[in-house]
N, C-alpha and C. Protein backbone atom coordinates (compact mmCIF):
# COMPACT_ATOMS: atom_id res chain seq x y z
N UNK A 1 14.93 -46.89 31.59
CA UNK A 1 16.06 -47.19 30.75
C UNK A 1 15.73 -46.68 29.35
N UNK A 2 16.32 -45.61 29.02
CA UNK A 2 16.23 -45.67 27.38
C UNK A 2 16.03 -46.40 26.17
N UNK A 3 15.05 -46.60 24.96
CA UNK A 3 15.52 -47.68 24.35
C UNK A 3 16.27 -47.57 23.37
N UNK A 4 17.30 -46.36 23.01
CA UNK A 4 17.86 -46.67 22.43
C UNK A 4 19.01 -47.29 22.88
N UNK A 5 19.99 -47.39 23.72
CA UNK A 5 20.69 -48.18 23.82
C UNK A 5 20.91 -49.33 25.06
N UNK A 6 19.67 -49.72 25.22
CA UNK A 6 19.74 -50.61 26.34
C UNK A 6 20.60 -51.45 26.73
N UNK A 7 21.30 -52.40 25.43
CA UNK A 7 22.31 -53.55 25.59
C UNK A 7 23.42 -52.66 26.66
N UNK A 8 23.74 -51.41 26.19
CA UNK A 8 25.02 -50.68 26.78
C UNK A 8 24.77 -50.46 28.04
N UNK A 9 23.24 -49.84 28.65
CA UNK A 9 23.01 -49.84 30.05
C UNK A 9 23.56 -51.34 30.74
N UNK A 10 22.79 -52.40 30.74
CA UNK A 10 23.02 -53.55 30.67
C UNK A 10 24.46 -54.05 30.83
N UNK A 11 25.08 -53.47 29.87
CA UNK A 11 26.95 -54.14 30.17
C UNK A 11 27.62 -53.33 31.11
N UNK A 12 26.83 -51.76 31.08
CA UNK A 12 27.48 -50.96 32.30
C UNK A 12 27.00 -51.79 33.18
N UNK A 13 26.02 -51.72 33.81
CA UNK A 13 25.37 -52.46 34.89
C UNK A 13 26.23 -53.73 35.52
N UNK A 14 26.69 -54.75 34.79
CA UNK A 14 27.14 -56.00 35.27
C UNK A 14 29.00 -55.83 35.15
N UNK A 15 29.17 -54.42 34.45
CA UNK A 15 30.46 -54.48 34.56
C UNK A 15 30.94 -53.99 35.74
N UNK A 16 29.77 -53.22 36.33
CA UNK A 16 30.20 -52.04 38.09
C UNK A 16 29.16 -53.72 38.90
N UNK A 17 28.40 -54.30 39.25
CA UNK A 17 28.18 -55.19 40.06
C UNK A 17 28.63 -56.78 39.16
N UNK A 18 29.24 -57.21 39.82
CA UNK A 18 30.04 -58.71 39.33
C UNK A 18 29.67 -59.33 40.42
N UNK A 19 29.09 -60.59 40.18
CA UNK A 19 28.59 -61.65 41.36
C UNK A 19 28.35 -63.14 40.62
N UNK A 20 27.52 -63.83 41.50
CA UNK A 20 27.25 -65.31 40.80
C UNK A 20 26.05 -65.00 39.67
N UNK A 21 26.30 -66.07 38.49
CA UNK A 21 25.16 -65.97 37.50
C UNK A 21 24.46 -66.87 37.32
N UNK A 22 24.47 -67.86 38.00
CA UNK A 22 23.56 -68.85 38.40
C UNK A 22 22.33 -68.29 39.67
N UNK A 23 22.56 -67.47 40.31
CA UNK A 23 21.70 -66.79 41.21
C UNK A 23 21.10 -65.35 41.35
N UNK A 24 20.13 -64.73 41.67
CA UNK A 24 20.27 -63.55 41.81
C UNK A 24 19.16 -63.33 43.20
N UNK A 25 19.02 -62.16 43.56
CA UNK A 25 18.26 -61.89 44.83
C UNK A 25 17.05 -60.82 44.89
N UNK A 26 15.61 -61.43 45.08
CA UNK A 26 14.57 -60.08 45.09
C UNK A 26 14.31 -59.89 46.33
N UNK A 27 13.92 -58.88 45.92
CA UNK A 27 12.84 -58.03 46.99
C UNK A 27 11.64 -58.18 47.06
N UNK A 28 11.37 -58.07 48.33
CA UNK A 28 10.26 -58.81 48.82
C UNK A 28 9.79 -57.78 49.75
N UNK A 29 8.51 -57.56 50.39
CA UNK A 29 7.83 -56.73 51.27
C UNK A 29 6.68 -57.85 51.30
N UNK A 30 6.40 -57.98 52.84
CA UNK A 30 5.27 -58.20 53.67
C UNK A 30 4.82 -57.45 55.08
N UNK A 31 3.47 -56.85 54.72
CA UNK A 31 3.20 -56.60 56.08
C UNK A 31 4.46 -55.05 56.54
N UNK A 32 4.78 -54.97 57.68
CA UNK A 32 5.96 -54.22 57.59
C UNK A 32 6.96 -54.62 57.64
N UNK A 33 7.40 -55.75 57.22
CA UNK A 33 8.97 -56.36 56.92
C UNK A 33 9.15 -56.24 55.49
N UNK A 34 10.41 -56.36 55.35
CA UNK A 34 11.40 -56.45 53.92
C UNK A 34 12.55 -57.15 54.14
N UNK A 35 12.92 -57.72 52.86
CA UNK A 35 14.18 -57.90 52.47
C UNK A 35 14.53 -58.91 51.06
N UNK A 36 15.66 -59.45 50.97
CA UNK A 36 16.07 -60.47 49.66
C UNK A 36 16.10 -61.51 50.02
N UNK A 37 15.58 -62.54 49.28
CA UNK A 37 15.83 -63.62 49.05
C UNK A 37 15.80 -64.12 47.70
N UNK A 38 16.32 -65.37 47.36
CA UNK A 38 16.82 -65.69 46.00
C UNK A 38 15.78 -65.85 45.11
N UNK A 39 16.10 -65.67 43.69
CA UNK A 39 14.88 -65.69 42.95
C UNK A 39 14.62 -67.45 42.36
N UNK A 40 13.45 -67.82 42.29
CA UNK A 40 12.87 -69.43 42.00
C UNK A 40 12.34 -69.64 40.94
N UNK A 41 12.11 -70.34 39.90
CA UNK A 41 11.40 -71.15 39.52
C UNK A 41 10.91 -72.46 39.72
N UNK A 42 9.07 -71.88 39.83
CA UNK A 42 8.72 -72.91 40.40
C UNK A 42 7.13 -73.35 39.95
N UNK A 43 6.69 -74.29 39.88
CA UNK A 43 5.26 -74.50 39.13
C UNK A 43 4.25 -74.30 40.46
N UNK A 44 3.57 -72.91 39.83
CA UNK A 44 2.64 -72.42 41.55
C UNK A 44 1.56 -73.58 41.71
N UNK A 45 1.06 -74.03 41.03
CA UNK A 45 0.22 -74.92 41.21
C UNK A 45 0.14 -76.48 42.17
N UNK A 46 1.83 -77.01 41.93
CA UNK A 46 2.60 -77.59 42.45
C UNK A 46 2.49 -76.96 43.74
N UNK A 47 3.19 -76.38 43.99
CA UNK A 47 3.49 -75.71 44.86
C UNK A 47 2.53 -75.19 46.17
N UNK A 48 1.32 -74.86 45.23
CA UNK A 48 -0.20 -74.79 46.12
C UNK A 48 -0.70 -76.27 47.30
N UNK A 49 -0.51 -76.94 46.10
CA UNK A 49 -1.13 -78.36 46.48
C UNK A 49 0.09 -78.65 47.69
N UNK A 50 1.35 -78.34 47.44
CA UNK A 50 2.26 -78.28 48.78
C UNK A 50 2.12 -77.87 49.46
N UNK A 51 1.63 -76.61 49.99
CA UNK A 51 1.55 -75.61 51.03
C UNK A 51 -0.11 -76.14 51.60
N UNK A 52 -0.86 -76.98 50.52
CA UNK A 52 -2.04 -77.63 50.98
C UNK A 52 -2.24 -78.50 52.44
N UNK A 53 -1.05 -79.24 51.95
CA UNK A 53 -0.54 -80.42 52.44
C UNK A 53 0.42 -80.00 54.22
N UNK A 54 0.43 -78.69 54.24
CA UNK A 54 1.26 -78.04 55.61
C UNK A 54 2.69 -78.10 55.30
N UNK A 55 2.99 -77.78 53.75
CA UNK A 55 4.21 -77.36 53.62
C UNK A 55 4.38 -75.98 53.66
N UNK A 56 5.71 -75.44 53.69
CA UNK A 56 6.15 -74.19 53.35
C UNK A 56 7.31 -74.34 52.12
N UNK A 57 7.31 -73.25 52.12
CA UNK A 57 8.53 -72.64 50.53
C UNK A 57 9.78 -73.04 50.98
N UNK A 58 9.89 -72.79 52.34
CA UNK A 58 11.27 -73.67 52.67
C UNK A 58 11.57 -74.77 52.36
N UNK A 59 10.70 -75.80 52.53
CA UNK A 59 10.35 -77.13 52.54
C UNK A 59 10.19 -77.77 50.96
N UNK A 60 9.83 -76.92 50.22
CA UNK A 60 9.56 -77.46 49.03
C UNK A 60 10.56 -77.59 48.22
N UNK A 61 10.52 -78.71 47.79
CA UNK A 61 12.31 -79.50 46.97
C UNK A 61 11.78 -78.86 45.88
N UNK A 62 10.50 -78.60 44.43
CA UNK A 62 10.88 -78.54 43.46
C UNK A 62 10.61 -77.16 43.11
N UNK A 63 11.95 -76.19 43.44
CA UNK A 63 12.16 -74.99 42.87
C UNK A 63 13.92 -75.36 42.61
N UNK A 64 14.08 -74.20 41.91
CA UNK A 64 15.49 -73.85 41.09
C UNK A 64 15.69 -72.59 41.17
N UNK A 65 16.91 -72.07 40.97
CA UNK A 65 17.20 -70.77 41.04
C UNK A 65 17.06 -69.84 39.78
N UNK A 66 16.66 -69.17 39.76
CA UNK A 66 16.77 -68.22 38.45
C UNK A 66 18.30 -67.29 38.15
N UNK A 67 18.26 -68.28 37.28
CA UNK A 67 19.79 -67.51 36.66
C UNK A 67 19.44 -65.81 36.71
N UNK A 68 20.93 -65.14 36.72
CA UNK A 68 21.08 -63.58 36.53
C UNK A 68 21.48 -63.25 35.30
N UNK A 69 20.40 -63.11 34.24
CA UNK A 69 20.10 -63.07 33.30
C UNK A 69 20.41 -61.26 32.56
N UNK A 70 20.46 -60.59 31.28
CA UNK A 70 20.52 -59.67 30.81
C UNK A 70 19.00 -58.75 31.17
N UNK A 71 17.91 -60.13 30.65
CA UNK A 71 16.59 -59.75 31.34
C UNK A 71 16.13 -59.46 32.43
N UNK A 72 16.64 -60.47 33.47
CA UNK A 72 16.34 -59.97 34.96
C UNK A 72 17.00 -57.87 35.12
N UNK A 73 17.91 -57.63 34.51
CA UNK A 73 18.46 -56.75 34.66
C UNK A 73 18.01 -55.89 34.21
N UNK A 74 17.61 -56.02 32.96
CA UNK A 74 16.76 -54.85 32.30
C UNK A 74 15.30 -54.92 32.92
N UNK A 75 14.49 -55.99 33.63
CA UNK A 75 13.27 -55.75 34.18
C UNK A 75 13.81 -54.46 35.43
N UNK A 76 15.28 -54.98 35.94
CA UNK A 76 15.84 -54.19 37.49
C UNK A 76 15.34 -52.56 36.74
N UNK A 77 15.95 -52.29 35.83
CA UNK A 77 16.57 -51.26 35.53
C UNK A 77 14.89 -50.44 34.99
N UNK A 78 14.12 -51.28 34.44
CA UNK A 78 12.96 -50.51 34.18
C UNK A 78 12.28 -50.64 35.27
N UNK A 79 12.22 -50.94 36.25
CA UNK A 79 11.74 -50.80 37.65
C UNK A 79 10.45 -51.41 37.60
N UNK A 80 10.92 -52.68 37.18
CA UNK A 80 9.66 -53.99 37.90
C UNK A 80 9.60 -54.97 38.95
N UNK A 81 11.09 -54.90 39.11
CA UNK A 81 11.68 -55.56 40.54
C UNK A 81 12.72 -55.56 40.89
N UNK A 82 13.12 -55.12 42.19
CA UNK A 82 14.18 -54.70 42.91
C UNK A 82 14.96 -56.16 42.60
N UNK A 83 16.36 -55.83 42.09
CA UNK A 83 17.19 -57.56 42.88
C UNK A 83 18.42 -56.96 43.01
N UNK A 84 18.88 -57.88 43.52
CA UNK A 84 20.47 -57.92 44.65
C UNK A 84 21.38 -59.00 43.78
N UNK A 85 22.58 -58.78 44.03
CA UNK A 85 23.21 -60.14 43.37
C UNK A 85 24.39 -60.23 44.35
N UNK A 86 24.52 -61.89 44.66
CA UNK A 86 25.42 -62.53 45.38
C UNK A 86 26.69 -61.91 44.84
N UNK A 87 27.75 -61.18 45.61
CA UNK A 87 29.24 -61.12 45.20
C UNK A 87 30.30 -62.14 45.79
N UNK A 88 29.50 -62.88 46.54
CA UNK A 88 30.52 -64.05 46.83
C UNK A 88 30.64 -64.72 45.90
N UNK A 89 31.48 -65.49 44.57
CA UNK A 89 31.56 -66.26 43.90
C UNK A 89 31.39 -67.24 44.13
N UNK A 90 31.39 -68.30 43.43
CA UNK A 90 31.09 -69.90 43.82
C UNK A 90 32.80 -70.45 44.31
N UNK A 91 33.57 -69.76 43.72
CA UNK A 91 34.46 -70.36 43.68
C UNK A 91 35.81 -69.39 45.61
N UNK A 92 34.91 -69.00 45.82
CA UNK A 92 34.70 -67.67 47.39
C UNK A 92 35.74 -66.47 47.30
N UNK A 93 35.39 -66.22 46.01
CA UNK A 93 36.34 -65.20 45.59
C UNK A 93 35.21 -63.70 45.53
């Protein structure tokens, strides 16, 4: 992404993909599989001591979604991580 006018990449960007902004979707690779799933915040440490215990990421109540942020977009766009964004609205429009 250029820096001189990044904000403008950025508004192009969300003006051609429109979706939910409470959510967004990464990319992921393991092994030889791929695909998206939603992005989290979550305290890894927490989270360790869960997966200690014979939990999984499924299972674990304390994550949140990472909003679809200007930043998430500009990380997309300088190519630090692939994401996807929900176009179903909340409202199923």
């Amino acid at each position: 992404m250029s820096s001189s006018k990044p904000l403008d990449t950025i508004q192009l960007f969300k003006s051609i993909f429109i979706g939910r902004e409470d959510v967004f979707a990464v990319r992921w690779e393991k092994g030889n599989k791929s695909g998206y799933m939603p992005a989290y915040f979550y305290d890894p440490y927490r989270y360790r001591a869960h997966k200690m215990k014979g939990g999984t990421f499924q299972n674990y109540a304390d994550k949140e979604y990472l909003p679809f942020t200007d930043k998430e977009i500009e990380k997309h766009l300088n190519g630090d991580h692939l994401i996807g964004i929900y176009p179903l609205l909340k409202d199923n429009t």
